[in-house]
C-alpha atoms as a PDB file:
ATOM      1  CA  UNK A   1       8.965   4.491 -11.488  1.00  0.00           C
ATOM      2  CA  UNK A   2       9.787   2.205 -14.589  1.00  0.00           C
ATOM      3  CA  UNK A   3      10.328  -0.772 -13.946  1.00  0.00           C
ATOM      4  CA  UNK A   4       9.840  -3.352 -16.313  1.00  0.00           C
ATOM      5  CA  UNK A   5      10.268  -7.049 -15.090  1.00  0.00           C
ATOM      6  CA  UNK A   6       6.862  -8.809 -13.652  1.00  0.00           C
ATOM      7  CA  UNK A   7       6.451  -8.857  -9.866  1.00  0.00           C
ATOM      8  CA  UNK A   8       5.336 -12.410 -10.448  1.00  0.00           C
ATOM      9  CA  UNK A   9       8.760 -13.366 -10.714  1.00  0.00           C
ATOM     10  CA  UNK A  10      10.318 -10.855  -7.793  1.00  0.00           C
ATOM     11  CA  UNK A  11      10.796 -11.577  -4.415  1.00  0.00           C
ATOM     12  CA  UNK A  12      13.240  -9.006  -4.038  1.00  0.00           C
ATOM     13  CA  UNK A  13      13.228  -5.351  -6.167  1.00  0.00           C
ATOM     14  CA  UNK A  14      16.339  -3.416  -6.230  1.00  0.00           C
ATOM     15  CA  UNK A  15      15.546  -0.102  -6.490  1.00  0.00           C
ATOM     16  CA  UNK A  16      19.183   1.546  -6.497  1.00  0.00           C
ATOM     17  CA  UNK A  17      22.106  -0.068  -5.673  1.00  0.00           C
ATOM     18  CA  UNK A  18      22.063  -1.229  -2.046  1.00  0.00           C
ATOM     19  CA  UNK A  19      18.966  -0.072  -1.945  1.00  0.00           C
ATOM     20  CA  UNK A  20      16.097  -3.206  -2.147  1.00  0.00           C
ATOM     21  CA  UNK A  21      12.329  -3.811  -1.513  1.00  0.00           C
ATOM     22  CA  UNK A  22      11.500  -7.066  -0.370  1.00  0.00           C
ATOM     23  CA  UNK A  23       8.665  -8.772  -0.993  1.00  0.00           C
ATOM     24  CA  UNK A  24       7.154 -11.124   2.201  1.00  0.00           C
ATOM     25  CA  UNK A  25       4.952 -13.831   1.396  1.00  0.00           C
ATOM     26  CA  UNK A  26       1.415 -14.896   3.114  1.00  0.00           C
ATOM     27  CA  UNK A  27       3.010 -16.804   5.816  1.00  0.00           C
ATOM     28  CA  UNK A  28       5.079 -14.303   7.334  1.00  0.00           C
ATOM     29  CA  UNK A  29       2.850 -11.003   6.958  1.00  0.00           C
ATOM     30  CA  UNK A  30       0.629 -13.525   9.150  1.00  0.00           C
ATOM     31  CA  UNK A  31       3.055 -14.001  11.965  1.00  0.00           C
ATOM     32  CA  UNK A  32       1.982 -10.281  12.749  1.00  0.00           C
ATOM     33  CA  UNK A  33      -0.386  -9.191  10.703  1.00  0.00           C
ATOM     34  CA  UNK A  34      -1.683  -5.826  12.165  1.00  0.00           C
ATOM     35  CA  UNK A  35       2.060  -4.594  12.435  1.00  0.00           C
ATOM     36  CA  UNK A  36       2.761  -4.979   9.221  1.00  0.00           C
ATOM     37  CA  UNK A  37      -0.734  -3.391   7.845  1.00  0.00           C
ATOM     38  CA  UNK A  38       0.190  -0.523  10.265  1.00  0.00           C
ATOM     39  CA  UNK A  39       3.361   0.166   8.660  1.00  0.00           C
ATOM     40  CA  UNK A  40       2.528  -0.442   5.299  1.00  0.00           C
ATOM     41  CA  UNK A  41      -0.388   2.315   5.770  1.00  0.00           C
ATOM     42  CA  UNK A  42       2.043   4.511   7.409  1.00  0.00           C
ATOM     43  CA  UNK A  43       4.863   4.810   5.203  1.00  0.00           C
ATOM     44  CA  UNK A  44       2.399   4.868   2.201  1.00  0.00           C
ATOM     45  CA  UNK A  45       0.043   7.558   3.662  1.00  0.00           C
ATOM     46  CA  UNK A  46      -0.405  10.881   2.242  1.00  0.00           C
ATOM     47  CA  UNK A  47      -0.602  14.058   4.355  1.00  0.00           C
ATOM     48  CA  UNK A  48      -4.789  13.569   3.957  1.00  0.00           C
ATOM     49  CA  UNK A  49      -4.807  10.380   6.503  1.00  0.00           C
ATOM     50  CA  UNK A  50      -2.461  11.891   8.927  1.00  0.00           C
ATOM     51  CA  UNK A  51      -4.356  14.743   9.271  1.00  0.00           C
ATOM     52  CA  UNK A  52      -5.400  14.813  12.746  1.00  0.00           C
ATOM     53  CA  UNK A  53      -1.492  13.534  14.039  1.00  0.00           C
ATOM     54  CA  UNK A  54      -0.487  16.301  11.993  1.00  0.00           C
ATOM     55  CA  UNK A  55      -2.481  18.513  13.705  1.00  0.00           C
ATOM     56  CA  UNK A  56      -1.671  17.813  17.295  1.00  0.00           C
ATOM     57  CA  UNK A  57       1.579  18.325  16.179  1.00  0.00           C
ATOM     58  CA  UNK A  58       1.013  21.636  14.881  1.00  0.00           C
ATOM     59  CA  UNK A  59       1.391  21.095  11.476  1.00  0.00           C
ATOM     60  CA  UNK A  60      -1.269  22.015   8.696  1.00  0.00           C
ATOM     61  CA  UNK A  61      -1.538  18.605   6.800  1.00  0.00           C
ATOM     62  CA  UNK A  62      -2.779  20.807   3.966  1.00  0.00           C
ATOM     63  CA  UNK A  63       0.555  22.227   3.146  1.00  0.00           C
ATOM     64  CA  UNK A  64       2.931  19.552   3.530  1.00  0.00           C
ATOM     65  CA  UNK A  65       3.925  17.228   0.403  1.00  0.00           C
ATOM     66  CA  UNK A  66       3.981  13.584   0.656  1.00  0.00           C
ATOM     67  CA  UNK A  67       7.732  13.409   1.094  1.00  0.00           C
ATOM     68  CA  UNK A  68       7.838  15.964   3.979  1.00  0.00           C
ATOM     69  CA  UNK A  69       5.426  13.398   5.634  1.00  0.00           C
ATOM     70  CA  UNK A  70       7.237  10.647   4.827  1.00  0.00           C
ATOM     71  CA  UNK A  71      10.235  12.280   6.366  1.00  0.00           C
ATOM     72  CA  UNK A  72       8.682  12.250   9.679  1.00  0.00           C
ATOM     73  CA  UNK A  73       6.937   8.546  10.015  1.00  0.00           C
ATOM     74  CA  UNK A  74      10.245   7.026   8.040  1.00  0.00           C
ATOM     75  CA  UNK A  75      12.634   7.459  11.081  1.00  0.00           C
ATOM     76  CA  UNK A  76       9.961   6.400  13.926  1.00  0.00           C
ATOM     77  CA  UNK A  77       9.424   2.882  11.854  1.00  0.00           C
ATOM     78  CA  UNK A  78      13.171   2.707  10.850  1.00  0.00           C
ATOM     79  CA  UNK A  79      13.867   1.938  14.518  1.00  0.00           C
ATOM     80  CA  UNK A  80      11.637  -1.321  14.511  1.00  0.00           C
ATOM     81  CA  UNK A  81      12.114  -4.127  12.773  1.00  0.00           C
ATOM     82  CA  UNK A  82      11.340  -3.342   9.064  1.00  0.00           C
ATOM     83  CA  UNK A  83      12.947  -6.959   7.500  1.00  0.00           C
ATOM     84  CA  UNK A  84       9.831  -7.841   6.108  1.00  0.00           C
ATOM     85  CA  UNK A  85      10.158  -5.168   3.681  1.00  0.00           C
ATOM     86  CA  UNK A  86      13.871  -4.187   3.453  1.00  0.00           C
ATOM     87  CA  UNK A  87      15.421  -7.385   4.054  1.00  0.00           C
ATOM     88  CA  UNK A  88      18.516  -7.106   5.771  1.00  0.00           C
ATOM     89  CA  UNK A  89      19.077  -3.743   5.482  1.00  0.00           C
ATOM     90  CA  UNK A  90      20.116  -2.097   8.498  1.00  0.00           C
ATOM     91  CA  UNK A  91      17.717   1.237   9.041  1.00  0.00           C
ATOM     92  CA  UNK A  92      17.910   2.815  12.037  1.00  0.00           C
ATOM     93  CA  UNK A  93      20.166   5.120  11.458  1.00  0.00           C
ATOM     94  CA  UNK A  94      18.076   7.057   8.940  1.00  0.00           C
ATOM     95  CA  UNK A  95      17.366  10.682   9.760  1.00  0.00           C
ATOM     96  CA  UNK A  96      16.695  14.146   8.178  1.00  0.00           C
ATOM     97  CA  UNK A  97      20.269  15.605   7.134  1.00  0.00           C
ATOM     98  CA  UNK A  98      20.886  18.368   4.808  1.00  0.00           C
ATOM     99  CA  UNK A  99      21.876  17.399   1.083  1.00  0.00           C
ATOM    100  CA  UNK A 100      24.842  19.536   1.114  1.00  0.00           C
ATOM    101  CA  UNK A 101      24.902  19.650  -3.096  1.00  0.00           C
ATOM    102  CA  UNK A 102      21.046  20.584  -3.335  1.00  0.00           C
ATOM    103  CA  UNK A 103      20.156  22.308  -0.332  1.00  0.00           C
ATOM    104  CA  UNK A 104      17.427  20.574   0.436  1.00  0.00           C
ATOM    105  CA  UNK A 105      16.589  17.706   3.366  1.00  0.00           C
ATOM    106  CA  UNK A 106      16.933  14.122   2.865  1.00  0.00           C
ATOM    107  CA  UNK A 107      17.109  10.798   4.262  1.00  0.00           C
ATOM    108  CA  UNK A 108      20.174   9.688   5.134  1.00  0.00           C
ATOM    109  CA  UNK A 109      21.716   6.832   6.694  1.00  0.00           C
ATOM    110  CA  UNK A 110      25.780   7.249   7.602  1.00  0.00           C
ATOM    111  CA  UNK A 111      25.913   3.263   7.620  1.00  0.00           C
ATOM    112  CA  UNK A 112      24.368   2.238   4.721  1.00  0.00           C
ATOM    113  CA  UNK A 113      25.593   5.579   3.057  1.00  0.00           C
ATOM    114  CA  UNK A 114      22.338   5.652   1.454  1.00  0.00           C
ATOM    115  CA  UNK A 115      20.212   8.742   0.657  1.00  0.00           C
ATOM    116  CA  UNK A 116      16.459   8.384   0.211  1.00  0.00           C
ATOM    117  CA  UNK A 117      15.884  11.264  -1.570  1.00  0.00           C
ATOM    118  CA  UNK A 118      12.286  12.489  -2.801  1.00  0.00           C
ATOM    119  CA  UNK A 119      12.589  10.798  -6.309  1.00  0.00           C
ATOM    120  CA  UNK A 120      13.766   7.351  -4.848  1.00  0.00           C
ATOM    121  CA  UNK A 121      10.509   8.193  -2.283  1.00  0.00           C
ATOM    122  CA  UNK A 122       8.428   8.367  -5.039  1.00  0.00           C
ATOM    123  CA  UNK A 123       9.694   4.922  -6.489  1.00  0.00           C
ATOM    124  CA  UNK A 124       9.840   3.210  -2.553  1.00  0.00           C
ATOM    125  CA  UNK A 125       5.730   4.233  -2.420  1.00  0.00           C
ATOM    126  CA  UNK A 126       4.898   3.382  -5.793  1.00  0.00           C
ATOM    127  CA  UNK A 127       6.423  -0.440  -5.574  1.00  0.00           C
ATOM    128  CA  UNK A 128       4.816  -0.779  -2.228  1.00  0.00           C
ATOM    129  CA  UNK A 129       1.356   0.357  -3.058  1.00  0.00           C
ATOM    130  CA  UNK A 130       1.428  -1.648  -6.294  1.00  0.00           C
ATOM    131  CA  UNK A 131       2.275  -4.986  -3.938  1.00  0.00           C
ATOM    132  CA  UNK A 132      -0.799  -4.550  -2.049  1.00  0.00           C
ATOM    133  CA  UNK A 133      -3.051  -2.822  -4.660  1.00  0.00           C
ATOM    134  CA  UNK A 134      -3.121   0.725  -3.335  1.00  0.00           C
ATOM    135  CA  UNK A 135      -4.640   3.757  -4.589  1.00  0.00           C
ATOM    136  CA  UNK A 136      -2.713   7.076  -4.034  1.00  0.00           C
ATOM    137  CA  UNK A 137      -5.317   9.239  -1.768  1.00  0.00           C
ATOM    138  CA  UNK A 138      -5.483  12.137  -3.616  1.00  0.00           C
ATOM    139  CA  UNK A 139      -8.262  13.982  -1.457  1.00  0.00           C
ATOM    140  CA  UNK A 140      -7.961  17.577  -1.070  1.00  0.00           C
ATOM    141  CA  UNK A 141     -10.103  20.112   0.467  1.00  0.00           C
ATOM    142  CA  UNK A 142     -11.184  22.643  -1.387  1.00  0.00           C
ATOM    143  CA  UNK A 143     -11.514  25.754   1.354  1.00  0.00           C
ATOM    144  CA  UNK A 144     -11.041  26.531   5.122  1.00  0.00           C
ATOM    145  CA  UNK A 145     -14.816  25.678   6.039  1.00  0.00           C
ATOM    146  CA  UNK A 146     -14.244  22.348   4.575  1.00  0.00           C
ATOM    147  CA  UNK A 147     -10.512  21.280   6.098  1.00  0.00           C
ATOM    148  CA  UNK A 148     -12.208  22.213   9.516  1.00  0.00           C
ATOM    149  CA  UNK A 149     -14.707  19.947   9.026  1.00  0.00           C
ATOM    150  CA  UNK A 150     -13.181  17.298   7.531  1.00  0.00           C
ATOM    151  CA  UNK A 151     -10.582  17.480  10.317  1.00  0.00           C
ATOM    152  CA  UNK A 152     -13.211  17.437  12.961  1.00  0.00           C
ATOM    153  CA  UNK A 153     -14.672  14.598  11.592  1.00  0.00           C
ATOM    154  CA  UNK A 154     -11.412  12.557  11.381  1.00  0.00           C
ATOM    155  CA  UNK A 155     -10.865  13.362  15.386  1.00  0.00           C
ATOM    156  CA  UNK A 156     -14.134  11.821  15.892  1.00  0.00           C
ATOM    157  CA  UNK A 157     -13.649   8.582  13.544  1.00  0.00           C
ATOM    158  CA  UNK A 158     -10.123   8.128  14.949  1.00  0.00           C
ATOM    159  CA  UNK A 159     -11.297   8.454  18.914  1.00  0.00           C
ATOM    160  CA  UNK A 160     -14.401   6.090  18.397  1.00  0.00           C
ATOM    161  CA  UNK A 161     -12.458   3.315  16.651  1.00  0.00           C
ATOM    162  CA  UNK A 162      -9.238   3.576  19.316  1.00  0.00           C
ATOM    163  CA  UNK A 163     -10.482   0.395  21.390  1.00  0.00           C
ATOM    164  CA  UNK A 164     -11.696  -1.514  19.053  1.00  0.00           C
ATOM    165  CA  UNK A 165      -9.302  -4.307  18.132  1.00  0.00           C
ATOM    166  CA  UNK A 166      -7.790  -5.095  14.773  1.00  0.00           C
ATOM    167  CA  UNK A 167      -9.764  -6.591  12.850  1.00  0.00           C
ATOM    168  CA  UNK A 168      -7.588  -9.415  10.504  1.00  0.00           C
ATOM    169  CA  UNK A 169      -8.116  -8.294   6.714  1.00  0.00           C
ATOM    170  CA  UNK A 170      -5.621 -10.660   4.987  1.00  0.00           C
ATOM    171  CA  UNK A 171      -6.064 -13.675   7.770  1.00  0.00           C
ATOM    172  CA  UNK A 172     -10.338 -13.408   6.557  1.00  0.00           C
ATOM    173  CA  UNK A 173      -9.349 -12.616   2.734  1.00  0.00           C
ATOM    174  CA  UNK A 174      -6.819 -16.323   2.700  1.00  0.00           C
ATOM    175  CA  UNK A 175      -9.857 -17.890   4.463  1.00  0.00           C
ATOM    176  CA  UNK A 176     -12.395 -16.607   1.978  1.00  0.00           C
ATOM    177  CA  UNK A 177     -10.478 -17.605  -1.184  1.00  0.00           C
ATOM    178  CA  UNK A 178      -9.242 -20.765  -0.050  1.00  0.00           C
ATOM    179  CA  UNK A 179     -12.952 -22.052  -0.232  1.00  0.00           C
ATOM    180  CA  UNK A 180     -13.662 -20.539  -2.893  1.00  0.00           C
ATOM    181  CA  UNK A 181     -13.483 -22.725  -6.101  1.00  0.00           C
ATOM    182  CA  UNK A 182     -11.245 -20.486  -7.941  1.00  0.00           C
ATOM    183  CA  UNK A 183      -8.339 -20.155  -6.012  1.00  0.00           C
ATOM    184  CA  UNK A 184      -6.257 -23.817  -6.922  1.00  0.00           C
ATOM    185  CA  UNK A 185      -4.502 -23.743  -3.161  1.00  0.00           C
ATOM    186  CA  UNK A 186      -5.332 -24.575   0.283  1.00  0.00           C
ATOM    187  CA  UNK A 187      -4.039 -23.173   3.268  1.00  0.00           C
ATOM    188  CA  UNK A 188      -0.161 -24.872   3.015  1.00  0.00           C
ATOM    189  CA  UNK A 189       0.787 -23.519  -0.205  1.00  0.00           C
ATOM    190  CA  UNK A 190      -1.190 -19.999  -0.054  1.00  0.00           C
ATOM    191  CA  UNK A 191       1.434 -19.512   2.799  1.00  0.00           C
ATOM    192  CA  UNK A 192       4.162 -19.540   0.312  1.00  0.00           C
ATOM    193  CA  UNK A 193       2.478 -17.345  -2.149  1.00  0.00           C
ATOM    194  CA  UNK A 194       4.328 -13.649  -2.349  1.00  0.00           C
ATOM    195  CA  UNK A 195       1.794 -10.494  -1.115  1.00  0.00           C
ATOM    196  CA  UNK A 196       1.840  -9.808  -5.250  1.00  0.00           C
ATOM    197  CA  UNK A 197       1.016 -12.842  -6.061  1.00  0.00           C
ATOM    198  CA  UNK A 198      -1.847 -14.136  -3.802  1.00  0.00           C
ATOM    199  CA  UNK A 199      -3.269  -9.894  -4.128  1.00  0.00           C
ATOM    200  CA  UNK A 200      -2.962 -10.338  -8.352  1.00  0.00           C
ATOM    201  CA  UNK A 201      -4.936 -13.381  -7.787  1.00  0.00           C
ATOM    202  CA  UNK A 202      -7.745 -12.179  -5.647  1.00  0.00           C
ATOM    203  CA  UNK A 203      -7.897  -9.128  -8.239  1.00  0.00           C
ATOM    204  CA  UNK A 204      -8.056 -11.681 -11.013  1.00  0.00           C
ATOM    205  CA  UNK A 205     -10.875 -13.803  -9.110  1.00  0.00           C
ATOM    206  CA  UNK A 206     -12.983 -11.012  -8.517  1.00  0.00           C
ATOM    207  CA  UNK A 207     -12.761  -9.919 -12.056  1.00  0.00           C
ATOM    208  CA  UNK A 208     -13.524 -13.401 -13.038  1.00  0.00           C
ATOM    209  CA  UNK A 209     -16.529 -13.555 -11.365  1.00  0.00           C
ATOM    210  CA  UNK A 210     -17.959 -10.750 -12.411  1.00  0.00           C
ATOM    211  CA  UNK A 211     -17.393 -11.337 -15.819  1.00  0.00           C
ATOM    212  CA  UNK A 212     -19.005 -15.065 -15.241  1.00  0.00           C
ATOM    213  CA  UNK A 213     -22.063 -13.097 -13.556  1.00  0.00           C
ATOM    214  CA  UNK A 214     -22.066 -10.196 -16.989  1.00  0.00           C
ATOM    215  CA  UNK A 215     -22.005 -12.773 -19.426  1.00  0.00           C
ATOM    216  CA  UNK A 216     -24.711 -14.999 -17.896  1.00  0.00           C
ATOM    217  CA  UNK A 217     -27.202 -11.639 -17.872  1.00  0.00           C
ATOM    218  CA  UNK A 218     -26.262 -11.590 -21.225  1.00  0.00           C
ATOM    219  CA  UNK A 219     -27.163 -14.915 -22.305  1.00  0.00           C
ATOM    220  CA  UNK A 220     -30.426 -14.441 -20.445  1.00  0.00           C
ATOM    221  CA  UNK A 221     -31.389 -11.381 -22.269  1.00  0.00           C
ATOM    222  CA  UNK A 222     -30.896  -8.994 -19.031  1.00  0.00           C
ATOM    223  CA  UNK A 223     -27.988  -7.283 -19.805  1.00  0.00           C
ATOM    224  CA  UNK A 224     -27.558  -5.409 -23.007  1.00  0.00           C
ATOM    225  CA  UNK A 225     -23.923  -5.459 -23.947  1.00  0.00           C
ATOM    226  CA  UNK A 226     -24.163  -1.687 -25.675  1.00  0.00           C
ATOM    227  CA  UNK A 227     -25.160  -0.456 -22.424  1.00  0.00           C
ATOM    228  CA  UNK A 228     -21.931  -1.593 -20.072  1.00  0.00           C
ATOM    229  CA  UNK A 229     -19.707   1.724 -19.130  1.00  0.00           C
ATOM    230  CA  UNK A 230     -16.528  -0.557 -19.486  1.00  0.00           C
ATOM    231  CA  UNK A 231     -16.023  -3.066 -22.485  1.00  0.00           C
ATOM    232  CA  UNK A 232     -13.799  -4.948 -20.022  1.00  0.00           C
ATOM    233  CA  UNK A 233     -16.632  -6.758 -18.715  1.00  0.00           C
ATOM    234  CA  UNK A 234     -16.798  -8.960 -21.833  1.00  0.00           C
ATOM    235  CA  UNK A 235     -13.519 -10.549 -20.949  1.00  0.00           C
ATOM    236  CA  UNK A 236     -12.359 -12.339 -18.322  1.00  0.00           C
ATOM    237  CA  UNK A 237      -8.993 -11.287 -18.375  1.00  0.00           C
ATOM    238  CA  UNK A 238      -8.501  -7.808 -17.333  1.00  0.00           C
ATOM    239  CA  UNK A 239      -6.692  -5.091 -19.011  1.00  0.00           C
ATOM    240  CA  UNK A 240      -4.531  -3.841 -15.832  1.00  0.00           C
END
């Protein structure tokens, strides 16, 4: 994905023609907070976290790619209401068809006339894990003995955390940084904020505090500056 403008300044990204991410703000992720989470995680997840659905469906999560996945959660969420990230974009009508010049399945959807192929995948994911700040899971086992473990232990994870309730992450994190003396809003105006913005500023605060925390060990003669493993410490404006 290149694209080049700041996110700051986005509320909408147009990806292709037609073809847009939006991007909600504080205030309405928390008029349903766990749905959104839920479909954020699902439509960025790689085969890894869907291993055990994968498997009750009879599908080796090992030897799928991230698009084939994709291709399967994309049409269950495209019947629900996905406005908070595509706007008005009418969605469910996407399905699996056959890209008669390539051969190969795709995403289509007859109304919109809009293919998302696996390149145009690749940019959807990458915008919407940059939003929220997330990490690609990468994890891959590296034999039989160890899939079959890690699998089992998934099952078990997944069936002892099925009752328990949501627990709120952003509703706690807007709580926790508007009393705290670095954020400059209260509750009002945090509502407003874009997902990028208020997530680039928690990033920021934490990196601000550690650096605060670094630099007073090293005025106190506890923390020897040739020592750090990251030279990013010594400034309080990070370098990503």
């Amino acid at each position: 994905m290149d694209f080049k403008k700041s996110l700051l300044n986005c509320t909408i990204v147009e990806l292709r023609p037609h073809f847009s991410v939006k991007i909600p703000t504080v205030g309405e992720i928390l008029e349903d907070e766990a749905a959104y989470y839920r479909m954020v995680s699902s439509l960025t997840a790689t085969p890894f976290q869907y291993m055990v659905p994968l498997d009750d469906m009879g599908i080796d999560s090992f030897k799928i790619t991230d698009y084939e996945l994709f291709k399967l959660v994309f049409p269950v969420y495209a019947r629900s209401d996905l406005s908070l990230l595509f706007g008005d974009l009418k969605t469910d009508d996407f399905d699996v068809y056959l890209d008669p010049s390539s051969g190969t399945q795709i995403l289509y959807s007859p109304f919109n006339r809009i293919a998302i192929d696996e390149l145009l995948y690749n940019d959807l994911v990458g915008m919407i894990r940059k939003m929220h700040l997330l990490e690609k899971n990468n994890q891959k086992p590296g034999n039989p003995s160890a899939r079959k473990y890690l699998l089992e232990k998934e099952r078990k994870k997944l069936k002892r955390n099925s009752k328990k309730p949501y627990e709120p992450y952003l509703e706690k994190l807007v709580v926790a940084l508007v009393n705290t003396c670095e954020f400059p809003y209260d509750y009002n105006s945090c509502m407003n904020l874009s997902i990028y913005r208020f997530n680039q500023s928690f990033k920021q605060i934490q990196h601000k505090i550690s650096f605060d925390k670094t630099m007073i060990g090293v005025y106190s003669g506890t923390v020897d500056t040739s020592k750090l493993s990251s030279k990013e410490a010594l400034t309080w404006i990070p370098n990503k």
